[in-house]
C-alpha atoms as a PDB file:
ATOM      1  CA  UNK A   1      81.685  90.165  82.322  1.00  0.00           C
ATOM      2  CA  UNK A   2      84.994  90.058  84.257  1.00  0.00           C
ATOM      3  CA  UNK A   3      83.565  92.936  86.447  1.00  0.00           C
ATOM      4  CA  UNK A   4      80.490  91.023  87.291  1.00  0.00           C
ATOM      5  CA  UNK A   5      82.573  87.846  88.106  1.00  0.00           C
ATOM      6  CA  UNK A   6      85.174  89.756  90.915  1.00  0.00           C
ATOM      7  CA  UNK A   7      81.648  91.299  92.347  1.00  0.00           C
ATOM      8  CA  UNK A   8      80.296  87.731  92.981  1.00  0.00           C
ATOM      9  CA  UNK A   9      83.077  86.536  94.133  1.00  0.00           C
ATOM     10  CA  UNK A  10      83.681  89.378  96.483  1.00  0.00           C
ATOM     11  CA  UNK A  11      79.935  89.408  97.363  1.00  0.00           C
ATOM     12  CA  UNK A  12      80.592  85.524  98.310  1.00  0.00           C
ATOM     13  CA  UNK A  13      83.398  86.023 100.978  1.00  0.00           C
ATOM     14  CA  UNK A  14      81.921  88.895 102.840  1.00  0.00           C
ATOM     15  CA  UNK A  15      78.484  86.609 102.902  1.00  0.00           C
ATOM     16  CA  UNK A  16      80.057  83.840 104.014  1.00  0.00           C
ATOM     17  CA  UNK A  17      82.510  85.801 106.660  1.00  0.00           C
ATOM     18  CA  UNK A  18      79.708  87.834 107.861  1.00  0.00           C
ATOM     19  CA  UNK A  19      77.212  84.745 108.129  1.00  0.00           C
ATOM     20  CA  UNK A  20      79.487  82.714 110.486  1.00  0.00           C
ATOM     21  CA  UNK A  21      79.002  83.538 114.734  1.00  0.00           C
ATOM     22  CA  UNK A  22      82.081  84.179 116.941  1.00  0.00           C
ATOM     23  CA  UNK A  23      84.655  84.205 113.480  1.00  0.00           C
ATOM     24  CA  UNK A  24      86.355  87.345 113.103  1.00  0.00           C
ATOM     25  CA  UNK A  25      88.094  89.397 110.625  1.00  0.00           C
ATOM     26  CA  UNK A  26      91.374  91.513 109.719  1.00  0.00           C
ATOM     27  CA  UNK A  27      93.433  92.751 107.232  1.00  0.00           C
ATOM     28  CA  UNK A  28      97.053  91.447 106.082  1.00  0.00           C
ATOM     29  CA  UNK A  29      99.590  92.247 103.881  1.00  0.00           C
ATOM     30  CA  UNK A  30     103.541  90.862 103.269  1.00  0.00           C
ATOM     31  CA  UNK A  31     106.342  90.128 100.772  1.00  0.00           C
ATOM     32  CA  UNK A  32     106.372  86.926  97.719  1.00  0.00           C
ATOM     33  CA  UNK A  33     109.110  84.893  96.859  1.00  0.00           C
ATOM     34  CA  UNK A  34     109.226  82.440  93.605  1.00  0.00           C
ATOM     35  CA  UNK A  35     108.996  82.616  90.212  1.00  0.00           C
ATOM     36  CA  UNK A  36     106.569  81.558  87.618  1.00  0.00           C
ATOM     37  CA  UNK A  37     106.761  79.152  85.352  1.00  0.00           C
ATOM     38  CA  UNK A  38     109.080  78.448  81.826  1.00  0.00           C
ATOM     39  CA  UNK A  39     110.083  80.624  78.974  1.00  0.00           C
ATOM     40  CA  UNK A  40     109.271  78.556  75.810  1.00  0.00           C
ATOM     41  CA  UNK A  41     110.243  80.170  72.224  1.00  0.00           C
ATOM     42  CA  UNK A  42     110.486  78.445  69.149  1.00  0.00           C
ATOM     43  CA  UNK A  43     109.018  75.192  70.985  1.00  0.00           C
ATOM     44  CA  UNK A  44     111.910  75.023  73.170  1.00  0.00           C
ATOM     45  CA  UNK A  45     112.876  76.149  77.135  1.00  0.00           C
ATOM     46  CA  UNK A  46     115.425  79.141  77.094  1.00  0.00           C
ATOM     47  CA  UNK A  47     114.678  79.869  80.897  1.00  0.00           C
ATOM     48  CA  UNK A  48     113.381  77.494  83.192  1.00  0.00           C
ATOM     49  CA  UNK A  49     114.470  79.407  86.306  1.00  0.00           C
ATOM     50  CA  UNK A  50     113.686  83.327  86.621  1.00  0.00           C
ATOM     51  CA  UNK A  51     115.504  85.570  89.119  1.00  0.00           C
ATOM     52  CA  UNK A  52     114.852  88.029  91.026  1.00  0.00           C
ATOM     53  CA  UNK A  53     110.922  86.915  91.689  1.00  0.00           C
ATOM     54  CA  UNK A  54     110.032  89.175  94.316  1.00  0.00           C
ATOM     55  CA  UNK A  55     106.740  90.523  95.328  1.00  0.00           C
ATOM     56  CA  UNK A  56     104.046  91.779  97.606  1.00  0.00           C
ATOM     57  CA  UNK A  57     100.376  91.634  98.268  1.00  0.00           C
ATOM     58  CA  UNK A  58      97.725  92.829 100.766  1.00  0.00           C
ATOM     59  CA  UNK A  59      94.104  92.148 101.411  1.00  0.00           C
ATOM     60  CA  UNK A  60      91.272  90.639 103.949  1.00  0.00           C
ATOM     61  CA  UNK A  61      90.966  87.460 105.892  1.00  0.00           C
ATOM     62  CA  UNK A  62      87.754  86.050 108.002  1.00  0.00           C
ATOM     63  CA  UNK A  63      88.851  83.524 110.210  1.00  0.00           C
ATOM     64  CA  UNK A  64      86.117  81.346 111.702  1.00  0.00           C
ATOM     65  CA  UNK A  65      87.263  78.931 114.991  1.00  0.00           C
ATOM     66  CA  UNK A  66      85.348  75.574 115.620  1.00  0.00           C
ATOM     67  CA  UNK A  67      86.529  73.240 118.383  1.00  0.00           C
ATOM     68  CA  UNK A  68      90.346  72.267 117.506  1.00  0.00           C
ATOM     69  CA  UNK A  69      90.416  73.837 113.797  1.00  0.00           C
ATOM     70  CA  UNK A  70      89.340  76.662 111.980  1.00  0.00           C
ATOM     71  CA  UNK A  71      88.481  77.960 108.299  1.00  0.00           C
ATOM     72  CA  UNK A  72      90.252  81.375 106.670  1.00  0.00           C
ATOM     73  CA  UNK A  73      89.177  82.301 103.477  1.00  0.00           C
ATOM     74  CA  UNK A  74      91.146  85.498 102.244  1.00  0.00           C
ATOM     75  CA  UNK A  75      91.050  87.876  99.744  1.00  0.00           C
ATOM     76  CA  UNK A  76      94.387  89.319  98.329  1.00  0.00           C
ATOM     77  CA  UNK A  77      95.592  91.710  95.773  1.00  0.00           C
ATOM     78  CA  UNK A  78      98.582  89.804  94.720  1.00  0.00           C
ATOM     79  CA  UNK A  79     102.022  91.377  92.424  1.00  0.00           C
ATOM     80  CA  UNK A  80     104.287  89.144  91.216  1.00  0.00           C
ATOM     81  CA  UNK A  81     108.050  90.118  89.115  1.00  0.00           C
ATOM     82  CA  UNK A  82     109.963  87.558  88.138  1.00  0.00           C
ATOM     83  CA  UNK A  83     113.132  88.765  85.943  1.00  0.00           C
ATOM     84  CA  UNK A  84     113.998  86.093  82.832  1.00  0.00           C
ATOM     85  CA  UNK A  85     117.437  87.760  81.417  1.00  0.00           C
ATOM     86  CA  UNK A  86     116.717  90.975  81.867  1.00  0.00           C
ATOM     87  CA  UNK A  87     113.087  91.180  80.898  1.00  0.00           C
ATOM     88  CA  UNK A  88     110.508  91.357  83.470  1.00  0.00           C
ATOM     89  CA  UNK A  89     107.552  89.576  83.798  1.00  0.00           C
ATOM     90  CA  UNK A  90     104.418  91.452  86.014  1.00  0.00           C
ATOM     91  CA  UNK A  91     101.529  89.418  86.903  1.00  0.00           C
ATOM     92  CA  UNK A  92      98.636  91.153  88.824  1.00  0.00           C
ATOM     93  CA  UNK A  93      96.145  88.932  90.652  1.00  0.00           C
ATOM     94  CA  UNK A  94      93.483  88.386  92.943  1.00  0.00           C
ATOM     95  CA  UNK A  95      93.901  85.058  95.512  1.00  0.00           C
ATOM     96  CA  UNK A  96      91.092  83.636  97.201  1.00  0.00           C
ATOM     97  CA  UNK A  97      92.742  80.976  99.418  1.00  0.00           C
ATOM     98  CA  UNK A  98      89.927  78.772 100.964  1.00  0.00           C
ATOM     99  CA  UNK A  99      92.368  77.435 104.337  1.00  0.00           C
ATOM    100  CA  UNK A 100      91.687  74.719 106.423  1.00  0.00           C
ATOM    101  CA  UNK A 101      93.614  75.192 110.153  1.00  0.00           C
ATOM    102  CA  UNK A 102      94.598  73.082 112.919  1.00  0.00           C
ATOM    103  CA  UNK A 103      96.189  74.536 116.315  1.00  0.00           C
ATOM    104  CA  UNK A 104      98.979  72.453 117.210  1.00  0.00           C
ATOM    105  CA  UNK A 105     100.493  74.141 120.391  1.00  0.00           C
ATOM    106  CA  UNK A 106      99.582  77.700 121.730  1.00  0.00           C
ATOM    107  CA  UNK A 107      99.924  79.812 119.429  1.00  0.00           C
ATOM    108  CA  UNK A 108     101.022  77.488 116.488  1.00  0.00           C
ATOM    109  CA  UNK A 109      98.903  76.156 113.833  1.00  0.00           C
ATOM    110  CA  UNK A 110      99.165  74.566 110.641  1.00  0.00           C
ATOM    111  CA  UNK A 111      96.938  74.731 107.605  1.00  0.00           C
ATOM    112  CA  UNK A 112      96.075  74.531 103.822  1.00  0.00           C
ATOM    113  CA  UNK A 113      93.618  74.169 101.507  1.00  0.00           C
ATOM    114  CA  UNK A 114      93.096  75.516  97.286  1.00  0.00           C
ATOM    115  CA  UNK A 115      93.664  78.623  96.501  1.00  0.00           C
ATOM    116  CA  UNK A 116      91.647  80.375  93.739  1.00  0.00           C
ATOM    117  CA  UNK A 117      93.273  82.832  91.714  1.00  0.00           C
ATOM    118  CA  UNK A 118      91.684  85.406  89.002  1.00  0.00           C
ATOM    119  CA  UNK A 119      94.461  87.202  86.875  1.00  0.00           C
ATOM    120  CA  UNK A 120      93.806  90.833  85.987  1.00  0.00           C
ATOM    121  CA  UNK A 121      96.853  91.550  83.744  1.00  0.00           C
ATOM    122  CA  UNK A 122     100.400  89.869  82.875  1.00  0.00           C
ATOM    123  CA  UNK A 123     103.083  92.034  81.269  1.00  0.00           C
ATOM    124  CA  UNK A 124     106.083  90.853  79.943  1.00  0.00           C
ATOM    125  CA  UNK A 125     108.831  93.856  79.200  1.00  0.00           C
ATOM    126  CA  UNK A 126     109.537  94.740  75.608  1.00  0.00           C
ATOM    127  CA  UNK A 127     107.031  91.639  74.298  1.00  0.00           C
ATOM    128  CA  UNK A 128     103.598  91.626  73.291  1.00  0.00           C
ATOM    129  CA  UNK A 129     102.152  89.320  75.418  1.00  0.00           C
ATOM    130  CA  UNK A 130      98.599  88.223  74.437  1.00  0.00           C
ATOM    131  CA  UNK A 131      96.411  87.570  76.943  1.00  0.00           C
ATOM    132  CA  UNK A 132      96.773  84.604  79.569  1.00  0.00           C
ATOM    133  CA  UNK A 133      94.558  81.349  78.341  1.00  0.00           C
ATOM    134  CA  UNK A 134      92.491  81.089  81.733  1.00  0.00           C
ATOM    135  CA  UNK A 135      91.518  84.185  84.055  1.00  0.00           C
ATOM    136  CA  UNK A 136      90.634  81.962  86.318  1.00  0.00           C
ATOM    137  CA  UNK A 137      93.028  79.252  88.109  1.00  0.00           C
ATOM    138  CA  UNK A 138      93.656  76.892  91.126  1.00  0.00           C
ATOM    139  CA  UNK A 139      96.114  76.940  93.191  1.00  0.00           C
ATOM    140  CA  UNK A 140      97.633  75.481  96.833  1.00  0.00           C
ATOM    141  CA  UNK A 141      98.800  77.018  99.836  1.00  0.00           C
ATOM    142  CA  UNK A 142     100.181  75.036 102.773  1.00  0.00           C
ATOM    143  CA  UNK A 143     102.085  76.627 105.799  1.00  0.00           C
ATOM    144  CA  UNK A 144     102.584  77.243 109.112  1.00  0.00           C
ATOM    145  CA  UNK A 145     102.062  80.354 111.578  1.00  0.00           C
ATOM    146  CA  UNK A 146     101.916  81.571 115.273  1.00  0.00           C
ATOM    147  CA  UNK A 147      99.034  84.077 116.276  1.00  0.00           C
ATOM    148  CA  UNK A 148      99.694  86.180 119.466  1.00  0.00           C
ATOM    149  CA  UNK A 149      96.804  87.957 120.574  1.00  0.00           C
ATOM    150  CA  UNK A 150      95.335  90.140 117.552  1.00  0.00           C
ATOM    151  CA  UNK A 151      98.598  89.744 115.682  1.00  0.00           C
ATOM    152  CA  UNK A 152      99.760  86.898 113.232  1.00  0.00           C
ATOM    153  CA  UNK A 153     102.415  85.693 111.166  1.00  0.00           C
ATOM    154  CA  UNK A 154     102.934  83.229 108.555  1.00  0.00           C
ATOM    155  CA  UNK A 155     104.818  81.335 106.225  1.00  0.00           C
ATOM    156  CA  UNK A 156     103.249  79.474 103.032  1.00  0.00           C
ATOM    157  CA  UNK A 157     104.372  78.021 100.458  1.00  0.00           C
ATOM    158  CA  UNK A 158     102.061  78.364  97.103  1.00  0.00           C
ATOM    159  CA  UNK A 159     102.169  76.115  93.593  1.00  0.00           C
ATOM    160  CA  UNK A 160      99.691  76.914  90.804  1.00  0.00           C
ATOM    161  CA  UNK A 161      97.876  73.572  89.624  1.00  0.00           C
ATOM    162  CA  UNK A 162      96.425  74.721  86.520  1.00  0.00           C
ATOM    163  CA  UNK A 163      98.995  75.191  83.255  1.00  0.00           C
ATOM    164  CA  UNK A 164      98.102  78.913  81.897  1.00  0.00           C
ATOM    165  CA  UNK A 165     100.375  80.029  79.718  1.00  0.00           C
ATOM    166  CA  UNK A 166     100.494  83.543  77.783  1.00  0.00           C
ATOM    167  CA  UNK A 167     102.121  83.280  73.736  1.00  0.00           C
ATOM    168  CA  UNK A 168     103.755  86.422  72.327  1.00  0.00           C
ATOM    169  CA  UNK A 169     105.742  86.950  68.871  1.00  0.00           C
ATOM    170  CA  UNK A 170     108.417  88.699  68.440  1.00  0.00           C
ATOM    171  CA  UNK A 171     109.948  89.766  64.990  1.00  0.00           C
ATOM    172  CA  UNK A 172     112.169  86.611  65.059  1.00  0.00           C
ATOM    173  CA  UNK A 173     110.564  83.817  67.093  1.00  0.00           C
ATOM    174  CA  UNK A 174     107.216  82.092  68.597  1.00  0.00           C
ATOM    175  CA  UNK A 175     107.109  81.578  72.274  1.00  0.00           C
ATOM    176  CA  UNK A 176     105.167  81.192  75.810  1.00  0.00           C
ATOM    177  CA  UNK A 177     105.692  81.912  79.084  1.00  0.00           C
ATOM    178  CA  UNK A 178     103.986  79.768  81.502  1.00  0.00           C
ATOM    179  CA  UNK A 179     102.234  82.063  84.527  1.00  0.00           C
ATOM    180  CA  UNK A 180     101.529  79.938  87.108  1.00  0.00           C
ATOM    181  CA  UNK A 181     103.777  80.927  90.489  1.00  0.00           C
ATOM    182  CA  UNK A 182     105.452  79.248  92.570  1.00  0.00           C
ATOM    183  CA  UNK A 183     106.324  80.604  95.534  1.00  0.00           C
ATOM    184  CA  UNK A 184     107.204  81.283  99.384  1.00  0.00           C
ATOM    185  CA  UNK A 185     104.591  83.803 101.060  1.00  0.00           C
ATOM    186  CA  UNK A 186     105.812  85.934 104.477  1.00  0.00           C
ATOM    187  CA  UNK A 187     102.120  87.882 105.795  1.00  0.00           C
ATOM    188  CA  UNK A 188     101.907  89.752 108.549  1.00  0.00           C
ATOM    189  CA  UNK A 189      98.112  89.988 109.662  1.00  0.00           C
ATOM    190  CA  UNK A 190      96.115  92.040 112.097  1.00  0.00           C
ATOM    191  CA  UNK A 191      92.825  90.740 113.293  1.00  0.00           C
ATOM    192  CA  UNK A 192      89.999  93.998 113.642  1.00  0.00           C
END
């Protein structure tokens, strides 16, 4: 079922990419800052504020340009690591960001819009971690870049709207740890 729900969605944003006249498309990839969310056990925070949150992704952008504005949907293979006292937290996912644009001056633009977010694994070191409560998940971006000729950079900043936690046991305690990110996003894009 999960497999049939990344085809469709995948299916979706080449259709809608490849429908759209005079649009193009590229590829991008760049480095995460943030963290995700608190470390509940026994029904009470121990970490609110992970260190260490780096990571990376990389995917596929369509950009399509109207008169003043344009629309990017992306696809990304996301990797997040945040660090909460020495265990590490991995969460894998894919981002479809759904980005409304508006060129300010030359090259500049601002933009935002949702960003929809499927999970495809969370690992948290030396815990069982049961399975996130939603594979599915919404999301913001909002940010600012400059484009110069086929080449683009950006800066976003992202915040998970819906809660998703993931509960584990351990031989002494009860917990959660809350997965949503939040986080400061540096791509560097190339459009083909």
């Amino acid at each position: 079922m999960k497999n049939l729900k990344l085809v469709i969605i995948a299916l979706c944003f080449a259709g809608f990419v490849n429908a759209q006249k005079g649009g193009g498309i590229g590829v991008k990839a760049g480095a995460n800052y943030g963290s995700s969310g608190d470390l509940i056990e026994d029904g009470q925070t121990i970490i609110d504020n992970p260190e260490n949150s780096f990571g990376y992704h990389a995917g596929l952008f369509g950009k399509i340009d109207f008169d003043g504005f344009y629309i990017r949907p992306e696809l990304t293979y996301t990797s997040l690591n945040s660090d909460y006292d020495g265990s590490a937290l991995e969460v894998q996912k894919l981002d479809a960001p759904l980005l409304l644009g508006i060129r300010l001056v030359g090259p500049l633009h601002v933009f935002a819009g949702p960003s929809f977010q499927y999970i495809l694994d969370t690992d948290l070191e030396d815990v069982d971690l049961d399975a996130v409560q939603e594979d599915f998940t919404i999301g913001m971006q909002v940010g600012i870049g400059v484009n110069i000729g086929n080449l683009g950079i950006d800066v976003r900043y992202e915040n998970g709207l819906t809660q998703n936690q993931a509960d584990f046991t351990n031989l002494s305690s009860i917990g959660s740890i809350d997965t949503r990110p939040e986080q400061l996003i540096l791509s560097l894009s190339f459009k083909l």
